[in-house]
PDB file of N, CA and C in Angstrom:
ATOM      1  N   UNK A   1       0.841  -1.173   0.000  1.00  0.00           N
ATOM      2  CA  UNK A   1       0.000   0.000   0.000  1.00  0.00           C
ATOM      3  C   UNK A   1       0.891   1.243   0.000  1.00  0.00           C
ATOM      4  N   UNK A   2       0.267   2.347  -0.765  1.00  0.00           N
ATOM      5  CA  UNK A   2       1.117   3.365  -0.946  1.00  0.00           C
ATOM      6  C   UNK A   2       0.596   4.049  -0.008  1.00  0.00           C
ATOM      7  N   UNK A   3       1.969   4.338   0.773  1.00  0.00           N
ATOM      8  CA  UNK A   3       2.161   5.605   1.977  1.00  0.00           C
ATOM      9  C   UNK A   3       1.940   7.150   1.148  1.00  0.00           C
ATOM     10  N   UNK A   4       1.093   8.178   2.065  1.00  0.00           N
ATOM     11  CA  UNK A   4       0.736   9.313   1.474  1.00  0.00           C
ATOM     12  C   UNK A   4       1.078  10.487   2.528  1.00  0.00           C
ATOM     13  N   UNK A   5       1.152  11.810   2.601  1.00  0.00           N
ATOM     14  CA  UNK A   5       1.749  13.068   2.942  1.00  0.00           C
ATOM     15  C   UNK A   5       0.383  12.931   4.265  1.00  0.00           C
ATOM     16  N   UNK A   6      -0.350  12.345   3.753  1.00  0.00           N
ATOM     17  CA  UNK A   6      -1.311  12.641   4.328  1.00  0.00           C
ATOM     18  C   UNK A   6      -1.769  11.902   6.341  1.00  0.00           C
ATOM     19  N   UNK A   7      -1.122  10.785   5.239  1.00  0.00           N
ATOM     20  CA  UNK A   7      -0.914   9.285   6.259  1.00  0.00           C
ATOM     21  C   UNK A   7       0.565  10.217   7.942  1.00  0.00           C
ATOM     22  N   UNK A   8       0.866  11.246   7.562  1.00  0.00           N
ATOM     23  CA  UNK A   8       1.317  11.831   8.489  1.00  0.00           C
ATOM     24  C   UNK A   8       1.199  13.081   9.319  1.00  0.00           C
ATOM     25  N   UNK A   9      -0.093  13.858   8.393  1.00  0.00           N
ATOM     26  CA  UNK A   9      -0.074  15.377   8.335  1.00  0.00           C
ATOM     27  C   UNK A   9      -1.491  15.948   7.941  1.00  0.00           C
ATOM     28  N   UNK A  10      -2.274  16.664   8.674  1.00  0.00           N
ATOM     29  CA  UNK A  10      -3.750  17.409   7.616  1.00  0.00           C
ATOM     30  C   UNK A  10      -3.017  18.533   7.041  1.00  0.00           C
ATOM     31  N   UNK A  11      -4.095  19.410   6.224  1.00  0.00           N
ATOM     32  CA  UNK A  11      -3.606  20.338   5.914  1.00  0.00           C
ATOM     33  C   UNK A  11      -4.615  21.451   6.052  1.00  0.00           C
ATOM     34  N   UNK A  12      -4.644  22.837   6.205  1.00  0.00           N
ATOM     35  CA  UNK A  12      -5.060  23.715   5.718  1.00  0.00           C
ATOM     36  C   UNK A  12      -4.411  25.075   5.072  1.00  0.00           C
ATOM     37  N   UNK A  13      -5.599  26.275   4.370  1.00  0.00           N
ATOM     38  CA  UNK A  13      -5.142  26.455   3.035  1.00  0.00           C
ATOM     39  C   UNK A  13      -6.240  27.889   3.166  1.00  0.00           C
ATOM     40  N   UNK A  14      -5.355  28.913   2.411  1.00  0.00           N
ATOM     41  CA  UNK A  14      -5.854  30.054   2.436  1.00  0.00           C
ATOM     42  C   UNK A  14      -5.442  30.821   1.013  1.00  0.00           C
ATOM     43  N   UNK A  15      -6.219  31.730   0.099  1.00  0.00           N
ATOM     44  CA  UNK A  15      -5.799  32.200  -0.406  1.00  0.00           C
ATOM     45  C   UNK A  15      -6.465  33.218  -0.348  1.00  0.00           C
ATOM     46  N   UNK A  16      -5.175  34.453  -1.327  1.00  0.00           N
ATOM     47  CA  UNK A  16      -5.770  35.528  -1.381  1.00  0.00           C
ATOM     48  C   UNK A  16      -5.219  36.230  -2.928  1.00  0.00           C
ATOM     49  N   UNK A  17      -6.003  36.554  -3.636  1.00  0.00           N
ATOM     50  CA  UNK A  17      -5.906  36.769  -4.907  1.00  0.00           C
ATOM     51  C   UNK A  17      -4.778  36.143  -5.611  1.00  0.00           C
ATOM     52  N   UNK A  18      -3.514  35.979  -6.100  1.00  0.00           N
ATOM     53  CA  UNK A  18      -3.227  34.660  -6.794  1.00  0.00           C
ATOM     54  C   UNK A  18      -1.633  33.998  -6.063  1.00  0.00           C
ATOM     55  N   UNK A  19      -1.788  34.186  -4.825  1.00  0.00           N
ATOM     56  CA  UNK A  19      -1.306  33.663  -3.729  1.00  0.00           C
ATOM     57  C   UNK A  19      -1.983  32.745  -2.657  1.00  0.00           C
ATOM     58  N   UNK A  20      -1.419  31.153  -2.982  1.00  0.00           N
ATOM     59  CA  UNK A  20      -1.938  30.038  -1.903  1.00  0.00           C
ATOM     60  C   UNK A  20      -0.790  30.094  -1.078  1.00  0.00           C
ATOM     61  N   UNK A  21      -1.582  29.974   0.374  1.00  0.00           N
ATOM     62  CA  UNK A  21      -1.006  29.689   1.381  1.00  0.00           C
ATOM     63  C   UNK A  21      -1.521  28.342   2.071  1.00  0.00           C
ATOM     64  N   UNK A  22      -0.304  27.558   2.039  1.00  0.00           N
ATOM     65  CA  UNK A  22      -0.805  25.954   2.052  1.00  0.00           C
ATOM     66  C   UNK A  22       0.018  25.463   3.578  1.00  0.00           C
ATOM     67  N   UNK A  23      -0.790  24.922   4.596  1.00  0.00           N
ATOM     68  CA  UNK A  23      -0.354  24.226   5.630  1.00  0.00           C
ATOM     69  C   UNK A  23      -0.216  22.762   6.042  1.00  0.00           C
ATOM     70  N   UNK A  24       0.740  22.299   6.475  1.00  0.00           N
ATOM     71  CA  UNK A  24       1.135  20.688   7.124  1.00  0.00           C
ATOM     72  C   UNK A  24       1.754  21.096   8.222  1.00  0.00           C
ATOM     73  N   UNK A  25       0.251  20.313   9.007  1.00  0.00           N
ATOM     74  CA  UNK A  25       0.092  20.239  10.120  1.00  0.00           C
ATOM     75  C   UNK A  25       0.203  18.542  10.782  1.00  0.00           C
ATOM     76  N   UNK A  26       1.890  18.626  11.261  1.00  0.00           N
ATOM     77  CA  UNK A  26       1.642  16.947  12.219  1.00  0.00           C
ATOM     78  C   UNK A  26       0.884  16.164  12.896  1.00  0.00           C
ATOM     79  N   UNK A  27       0.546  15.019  12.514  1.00  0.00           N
ATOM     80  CA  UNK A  27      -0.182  14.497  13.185  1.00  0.00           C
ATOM     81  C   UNK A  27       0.819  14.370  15.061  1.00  0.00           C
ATOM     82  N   UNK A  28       2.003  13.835  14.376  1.00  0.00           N
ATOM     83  CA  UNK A  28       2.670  13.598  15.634  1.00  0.00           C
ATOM     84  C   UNK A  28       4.038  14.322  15.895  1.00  0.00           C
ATOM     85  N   UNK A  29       4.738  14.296  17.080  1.00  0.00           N
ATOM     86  CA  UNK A  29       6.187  15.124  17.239  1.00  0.00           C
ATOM     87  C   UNK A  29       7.020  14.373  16.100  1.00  0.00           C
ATOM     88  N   UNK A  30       6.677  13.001  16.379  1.00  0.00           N
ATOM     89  CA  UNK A  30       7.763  12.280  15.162  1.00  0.00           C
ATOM     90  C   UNK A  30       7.701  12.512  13.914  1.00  0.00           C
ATOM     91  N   UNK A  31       6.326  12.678  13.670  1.00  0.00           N
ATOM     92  CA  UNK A  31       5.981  12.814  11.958  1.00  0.00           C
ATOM     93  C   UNK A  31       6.416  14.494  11.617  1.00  0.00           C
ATOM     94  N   UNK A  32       6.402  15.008  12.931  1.00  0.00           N
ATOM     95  CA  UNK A  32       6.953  16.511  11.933  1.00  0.00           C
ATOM     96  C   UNK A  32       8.354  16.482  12.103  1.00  0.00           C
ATOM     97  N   UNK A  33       9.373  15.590  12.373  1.00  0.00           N
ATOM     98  CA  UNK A  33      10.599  15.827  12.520  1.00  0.00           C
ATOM     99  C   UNK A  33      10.908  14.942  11.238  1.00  0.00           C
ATOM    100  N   UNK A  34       9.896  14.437  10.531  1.00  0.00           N
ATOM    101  CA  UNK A  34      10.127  13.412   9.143  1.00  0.00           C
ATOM    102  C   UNK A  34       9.660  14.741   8.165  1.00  0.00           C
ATOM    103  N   UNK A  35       8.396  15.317   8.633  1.00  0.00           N
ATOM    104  CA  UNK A  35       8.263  16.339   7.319  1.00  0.00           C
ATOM    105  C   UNK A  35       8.746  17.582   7.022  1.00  0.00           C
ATOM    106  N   UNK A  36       9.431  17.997   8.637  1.00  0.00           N
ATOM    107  CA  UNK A  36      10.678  18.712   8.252  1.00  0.00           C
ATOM    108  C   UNK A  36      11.546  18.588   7.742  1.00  0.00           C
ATOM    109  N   UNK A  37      12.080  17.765   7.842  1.00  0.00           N
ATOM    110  CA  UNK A  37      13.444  17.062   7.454  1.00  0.00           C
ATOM    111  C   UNK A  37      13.510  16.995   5.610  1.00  0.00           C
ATOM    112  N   UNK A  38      12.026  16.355   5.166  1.00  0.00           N
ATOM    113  CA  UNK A  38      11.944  16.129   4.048  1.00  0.00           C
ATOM    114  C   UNK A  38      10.909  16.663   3.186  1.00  0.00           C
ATOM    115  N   UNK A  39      10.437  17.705   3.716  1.00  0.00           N
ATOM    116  CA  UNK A  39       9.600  18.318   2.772  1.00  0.00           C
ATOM    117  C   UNK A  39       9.955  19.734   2.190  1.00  0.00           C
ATOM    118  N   UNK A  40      10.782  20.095   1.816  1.00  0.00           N
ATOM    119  CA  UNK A  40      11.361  20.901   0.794  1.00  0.00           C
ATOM    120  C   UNK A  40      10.227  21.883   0.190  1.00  0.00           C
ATOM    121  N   UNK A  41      10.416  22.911  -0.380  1.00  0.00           N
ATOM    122  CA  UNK A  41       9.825  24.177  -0.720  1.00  0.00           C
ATOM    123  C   UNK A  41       9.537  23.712  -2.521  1.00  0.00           C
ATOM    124  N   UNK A  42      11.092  22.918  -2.834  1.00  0.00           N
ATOM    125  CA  UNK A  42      11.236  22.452  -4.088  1.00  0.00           C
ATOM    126  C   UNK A  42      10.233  21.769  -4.179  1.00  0.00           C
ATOM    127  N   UNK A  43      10.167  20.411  -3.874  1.00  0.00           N
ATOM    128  CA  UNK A  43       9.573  19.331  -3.674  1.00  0.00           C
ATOM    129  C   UNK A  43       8.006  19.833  -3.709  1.00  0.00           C
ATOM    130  N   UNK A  44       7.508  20.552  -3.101  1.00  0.00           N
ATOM    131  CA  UNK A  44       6.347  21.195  -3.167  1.00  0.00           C
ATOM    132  C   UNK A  44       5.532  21.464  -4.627  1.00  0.00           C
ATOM    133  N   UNK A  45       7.363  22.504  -4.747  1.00  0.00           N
ATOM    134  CA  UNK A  45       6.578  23.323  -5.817  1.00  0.00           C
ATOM    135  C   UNK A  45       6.667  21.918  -7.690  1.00  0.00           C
ATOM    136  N   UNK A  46       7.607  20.985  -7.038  1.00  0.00           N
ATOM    137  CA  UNK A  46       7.637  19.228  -8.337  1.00  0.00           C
ATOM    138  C   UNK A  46       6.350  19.214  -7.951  1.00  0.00           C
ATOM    139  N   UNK A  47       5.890  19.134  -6.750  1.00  0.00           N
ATOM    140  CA  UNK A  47       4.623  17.875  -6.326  1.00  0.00           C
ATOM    141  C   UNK A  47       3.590  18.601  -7.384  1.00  0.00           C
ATOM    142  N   UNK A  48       3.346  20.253  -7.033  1.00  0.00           N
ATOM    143  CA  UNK A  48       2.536  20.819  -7.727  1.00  0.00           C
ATOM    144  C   UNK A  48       2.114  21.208  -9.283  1.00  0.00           C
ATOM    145  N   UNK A  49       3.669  20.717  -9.722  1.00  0.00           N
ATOM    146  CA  UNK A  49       3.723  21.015 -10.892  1.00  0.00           C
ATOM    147  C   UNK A  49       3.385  22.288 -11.946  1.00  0.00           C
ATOM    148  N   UNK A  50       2.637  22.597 -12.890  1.00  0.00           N
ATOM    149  CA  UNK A  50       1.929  23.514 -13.474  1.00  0.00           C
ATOM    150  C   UNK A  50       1.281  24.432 -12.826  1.00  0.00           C
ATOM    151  N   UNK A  51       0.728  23.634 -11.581  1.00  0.00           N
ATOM    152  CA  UNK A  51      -0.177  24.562 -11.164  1.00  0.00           C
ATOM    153  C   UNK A  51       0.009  25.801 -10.236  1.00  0.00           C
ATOM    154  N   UNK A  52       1.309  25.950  -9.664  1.00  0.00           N
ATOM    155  CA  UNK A  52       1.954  27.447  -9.463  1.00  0.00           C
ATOM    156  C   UNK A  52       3.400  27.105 -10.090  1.00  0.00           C
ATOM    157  N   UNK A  53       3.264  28.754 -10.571  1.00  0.00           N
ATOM    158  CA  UNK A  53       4.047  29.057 -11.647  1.00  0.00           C
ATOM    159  C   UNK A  53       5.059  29.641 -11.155  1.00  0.00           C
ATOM    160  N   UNK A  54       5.005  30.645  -9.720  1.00  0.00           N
ATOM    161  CA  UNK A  54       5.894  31.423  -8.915  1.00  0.00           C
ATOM    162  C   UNK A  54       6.632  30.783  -7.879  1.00  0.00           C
ATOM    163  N   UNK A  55       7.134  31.120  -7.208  1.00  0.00           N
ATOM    164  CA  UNK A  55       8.060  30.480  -6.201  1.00  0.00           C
ATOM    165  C   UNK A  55       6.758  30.316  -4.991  1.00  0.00           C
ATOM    166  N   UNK A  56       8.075  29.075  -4.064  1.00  0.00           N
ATOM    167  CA  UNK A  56       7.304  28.618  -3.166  1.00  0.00           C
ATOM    168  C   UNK A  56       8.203  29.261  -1.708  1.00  0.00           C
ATOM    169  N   UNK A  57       7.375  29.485  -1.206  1.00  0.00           N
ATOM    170  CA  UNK A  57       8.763  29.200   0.033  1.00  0.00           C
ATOM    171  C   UNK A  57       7.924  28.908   1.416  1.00  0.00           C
ATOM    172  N   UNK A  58       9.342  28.140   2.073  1.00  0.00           N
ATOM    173  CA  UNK A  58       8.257  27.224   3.188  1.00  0.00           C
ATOM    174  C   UNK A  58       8.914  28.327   4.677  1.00  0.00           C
ATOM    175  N   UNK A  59       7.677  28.257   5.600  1.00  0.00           N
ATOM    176  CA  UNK A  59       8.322  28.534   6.675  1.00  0.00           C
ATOM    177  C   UNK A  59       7.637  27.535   8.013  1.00  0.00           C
ATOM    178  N   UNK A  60       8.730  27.116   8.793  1.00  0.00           N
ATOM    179  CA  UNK A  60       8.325  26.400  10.057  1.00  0.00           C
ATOM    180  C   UNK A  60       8.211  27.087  10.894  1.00  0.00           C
ATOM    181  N   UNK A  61       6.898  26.165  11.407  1.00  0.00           N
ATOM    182  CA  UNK A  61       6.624  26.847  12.835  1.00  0.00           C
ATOM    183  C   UNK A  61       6.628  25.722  13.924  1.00  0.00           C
ATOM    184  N   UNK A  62       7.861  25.777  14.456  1.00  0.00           N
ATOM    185  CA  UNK A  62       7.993  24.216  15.232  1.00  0.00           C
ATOM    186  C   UNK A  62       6.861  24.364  16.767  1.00  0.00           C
ATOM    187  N   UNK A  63       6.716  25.807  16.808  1.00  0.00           N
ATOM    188  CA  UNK A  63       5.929  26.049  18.337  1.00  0.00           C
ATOM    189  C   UNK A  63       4.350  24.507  17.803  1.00  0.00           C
ATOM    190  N   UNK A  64       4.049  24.746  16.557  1.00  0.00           N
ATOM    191  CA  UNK A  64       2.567  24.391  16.516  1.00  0.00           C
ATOM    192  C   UNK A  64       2.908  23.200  15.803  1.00  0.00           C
ATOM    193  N   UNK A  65       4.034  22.553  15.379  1.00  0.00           N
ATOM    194  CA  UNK A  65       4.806  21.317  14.729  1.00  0.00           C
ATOM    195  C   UNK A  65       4.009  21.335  13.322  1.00  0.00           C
ATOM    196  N   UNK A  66       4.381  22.390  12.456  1.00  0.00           N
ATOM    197  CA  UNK A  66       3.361  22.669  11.275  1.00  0.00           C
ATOM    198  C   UNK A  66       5.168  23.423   9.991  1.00  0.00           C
ATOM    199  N   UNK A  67       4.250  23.232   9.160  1.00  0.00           N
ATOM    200  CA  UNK A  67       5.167  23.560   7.695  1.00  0.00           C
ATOM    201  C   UNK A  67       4.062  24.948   7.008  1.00  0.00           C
ATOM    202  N   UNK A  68       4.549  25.990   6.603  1.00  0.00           N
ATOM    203  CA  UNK A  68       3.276  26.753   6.152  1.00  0.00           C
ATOM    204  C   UNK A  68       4.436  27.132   5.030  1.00  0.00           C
ATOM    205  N   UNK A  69       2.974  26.885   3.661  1.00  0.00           N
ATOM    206  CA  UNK A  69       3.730  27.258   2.012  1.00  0.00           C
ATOM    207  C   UNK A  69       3.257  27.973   1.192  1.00  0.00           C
ATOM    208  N   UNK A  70       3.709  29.562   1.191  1.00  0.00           N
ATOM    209  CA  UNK A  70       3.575  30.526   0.264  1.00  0.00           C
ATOM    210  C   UNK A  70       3.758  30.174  -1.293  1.00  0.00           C
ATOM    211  N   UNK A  71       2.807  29.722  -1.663  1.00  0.00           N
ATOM    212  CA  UNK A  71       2.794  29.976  -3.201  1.00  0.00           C
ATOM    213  C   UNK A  71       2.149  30.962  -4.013  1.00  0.00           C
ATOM    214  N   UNK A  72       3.279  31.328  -4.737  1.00  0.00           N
ATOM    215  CA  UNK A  72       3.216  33.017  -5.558  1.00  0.00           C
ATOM    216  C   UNK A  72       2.515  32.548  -6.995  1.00  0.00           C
ATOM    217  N   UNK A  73       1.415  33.034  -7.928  1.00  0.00           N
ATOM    218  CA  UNK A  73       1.210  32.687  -9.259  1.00  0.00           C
ATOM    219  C   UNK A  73       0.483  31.073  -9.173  1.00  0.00           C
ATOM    220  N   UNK A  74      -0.596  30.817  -7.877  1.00  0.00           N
ATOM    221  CA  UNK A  74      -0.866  29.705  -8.008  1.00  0.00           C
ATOM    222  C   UNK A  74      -1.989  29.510  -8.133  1.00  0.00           C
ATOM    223  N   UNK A  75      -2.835  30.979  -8.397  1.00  0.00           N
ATOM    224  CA  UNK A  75      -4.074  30.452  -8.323  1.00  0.00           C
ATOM    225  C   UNK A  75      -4.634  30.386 -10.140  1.00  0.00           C
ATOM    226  N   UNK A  76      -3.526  30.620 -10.763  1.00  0.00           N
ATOM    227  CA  UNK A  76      -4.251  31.292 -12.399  1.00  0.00           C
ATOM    228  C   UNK A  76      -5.259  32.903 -12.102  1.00  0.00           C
ATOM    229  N   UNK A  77      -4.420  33.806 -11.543  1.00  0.00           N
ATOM    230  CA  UNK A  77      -5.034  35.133 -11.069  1.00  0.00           C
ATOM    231  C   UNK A  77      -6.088  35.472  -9.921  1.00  0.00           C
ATOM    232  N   UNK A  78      -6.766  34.244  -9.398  1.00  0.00           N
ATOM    233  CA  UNK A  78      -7.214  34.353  -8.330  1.00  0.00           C
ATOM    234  C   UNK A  78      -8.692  34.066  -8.676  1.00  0.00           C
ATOM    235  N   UNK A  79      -9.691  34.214  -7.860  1.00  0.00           N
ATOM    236  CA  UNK A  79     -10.990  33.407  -7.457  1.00  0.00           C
ATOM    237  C   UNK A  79     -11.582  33.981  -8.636  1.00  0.00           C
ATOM    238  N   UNK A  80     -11.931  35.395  -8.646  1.00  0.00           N
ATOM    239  CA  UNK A  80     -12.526  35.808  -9.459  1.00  0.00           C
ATOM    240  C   UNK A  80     -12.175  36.071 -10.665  1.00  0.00           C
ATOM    241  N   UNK A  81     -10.648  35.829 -11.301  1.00  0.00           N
ATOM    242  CA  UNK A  81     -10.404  36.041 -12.513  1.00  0.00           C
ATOM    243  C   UNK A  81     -10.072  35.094 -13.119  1.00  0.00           C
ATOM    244  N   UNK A  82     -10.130  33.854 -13.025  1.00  0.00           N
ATOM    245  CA  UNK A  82      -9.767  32.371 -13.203  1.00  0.00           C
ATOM    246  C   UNK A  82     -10.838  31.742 -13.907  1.00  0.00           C
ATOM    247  N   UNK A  83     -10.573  30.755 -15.031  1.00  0.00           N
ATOM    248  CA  UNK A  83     -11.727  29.863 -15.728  1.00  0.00           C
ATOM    249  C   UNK A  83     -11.563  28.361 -15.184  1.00  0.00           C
ATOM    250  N   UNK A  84     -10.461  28.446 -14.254  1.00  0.00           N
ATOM    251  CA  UNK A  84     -10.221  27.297 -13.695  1.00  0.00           C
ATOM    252  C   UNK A  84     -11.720  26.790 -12.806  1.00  0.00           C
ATOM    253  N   UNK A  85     -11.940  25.378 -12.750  1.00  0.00           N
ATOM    254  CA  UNK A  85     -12.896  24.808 -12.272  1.00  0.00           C
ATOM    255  C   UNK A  85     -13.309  25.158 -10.688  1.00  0.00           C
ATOM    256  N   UNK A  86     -11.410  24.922 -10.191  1.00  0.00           N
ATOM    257  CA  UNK A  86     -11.795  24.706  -9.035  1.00  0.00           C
ATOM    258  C   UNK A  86     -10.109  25.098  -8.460  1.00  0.00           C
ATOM    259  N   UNK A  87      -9.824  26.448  -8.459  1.00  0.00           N
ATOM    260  CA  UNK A  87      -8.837  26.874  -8.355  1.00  0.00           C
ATOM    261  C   UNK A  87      -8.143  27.578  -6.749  1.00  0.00           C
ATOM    262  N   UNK A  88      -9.223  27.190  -5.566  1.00  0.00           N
ATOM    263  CA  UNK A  88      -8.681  27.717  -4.849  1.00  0.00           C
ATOM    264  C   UNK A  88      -7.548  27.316  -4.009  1.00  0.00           C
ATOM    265  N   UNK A  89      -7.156  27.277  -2.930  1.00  0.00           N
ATOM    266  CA  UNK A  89      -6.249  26.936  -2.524  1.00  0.00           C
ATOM    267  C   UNK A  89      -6.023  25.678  -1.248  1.00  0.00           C
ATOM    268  N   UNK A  90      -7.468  25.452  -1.176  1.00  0.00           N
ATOM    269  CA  UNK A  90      -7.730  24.213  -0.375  1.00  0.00           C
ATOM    270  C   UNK A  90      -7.612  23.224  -1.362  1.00  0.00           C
ATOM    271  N   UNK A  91      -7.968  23.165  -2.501  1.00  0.00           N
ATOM    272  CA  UNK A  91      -7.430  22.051  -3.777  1.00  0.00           C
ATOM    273  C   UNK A  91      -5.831  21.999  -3.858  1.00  0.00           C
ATOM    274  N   UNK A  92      -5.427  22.679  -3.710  1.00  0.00           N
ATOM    275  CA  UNK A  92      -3.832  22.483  -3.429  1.00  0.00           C
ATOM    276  C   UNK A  92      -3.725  21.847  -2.242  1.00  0.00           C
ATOM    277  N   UNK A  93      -3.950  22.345  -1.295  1.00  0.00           N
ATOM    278  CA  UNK A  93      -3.876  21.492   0.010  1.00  0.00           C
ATOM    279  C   UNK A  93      -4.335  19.872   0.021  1.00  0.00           C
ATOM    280  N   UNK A  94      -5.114  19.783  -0.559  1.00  0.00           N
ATOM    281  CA  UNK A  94      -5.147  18.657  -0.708  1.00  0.00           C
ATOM    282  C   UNK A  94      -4.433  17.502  -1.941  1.00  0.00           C
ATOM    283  N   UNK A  95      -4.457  18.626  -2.794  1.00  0.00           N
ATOM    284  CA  UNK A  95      -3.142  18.029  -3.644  1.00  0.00           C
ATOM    285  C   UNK A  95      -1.491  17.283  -3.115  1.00  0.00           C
ATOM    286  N   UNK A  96      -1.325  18.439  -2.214  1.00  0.00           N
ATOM    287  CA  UNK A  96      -0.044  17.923  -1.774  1.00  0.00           C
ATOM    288  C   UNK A  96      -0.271  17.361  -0.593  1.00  0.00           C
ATOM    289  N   UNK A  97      -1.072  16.994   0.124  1.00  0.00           N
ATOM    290  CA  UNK A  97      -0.834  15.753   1.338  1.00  0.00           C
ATOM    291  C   UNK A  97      -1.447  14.654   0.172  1.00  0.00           C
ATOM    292  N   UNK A  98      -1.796  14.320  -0.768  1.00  0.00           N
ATOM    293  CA  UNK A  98      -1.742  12.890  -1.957  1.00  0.00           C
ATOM    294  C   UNK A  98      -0.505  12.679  -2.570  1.00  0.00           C
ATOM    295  N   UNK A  99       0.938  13.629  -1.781  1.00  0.00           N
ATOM    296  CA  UNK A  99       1.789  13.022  -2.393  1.00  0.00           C
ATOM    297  C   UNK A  99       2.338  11.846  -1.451  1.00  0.00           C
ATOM    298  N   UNK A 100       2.802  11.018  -2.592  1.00  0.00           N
ATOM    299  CA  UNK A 100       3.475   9.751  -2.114  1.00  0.00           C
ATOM    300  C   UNK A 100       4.499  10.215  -1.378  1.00  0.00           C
ATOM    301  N   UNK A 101       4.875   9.536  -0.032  1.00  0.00           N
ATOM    302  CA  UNK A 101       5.606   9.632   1.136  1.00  0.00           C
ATOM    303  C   UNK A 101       6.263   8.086   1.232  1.00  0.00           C
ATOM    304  N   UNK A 102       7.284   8.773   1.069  1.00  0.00           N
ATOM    305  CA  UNK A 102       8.498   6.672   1.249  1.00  0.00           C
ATOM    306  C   UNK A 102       8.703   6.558   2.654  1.00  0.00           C
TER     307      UNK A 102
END
């Protein structure tokens, strides 16, 4: 069975015009010293692929054992200027805790 981002972490997710702000939040002390360790800003912005175009950048917040990820150019211009289906930024959030975790 394939292990998932998820299988260690929820997420939540905020945006504001064509900036997602995406959170991983530990389930446990151990699991955030695994998704620190290995969850990269890069890695994010592979997992996401196409769908932000701008940089990512991660910042920890070890007080709340959480990962929080600024993505710039991710919404396709934002809620209201987008033909995208379903472009906000909780679809990202959930995008990236479905990535495969070894």
């Amino acid at each position: 069975m394939t292990k998932r981002l998820y299988d260690l972490a929820y997420g939540r997710a905020g945006d504001k015009g064509n900036i997602a702000n995406l959170s991983v939040i530990a389930r446990t002390p151990e699991a955030y010293q695994e998704i620190k360790a290995r969850l990269t800003a890069e890695r994010v912005k592979a997992h996401l692929g196409d769908r932000v175009k701008g940089k990512v950048i991660r910042y920890e917040l070890d007080n709340i054992e959480a990962l929080n990820f600024v993505c710039y150019e991710a919404l396709d211009g934002g809620a209201t200027r987008s033909l995208r289906i379903d472009n906000l930024g909780k679809s990202l959030a959930g995008a990236l805790l479905y990535m495969e975790w070894e």
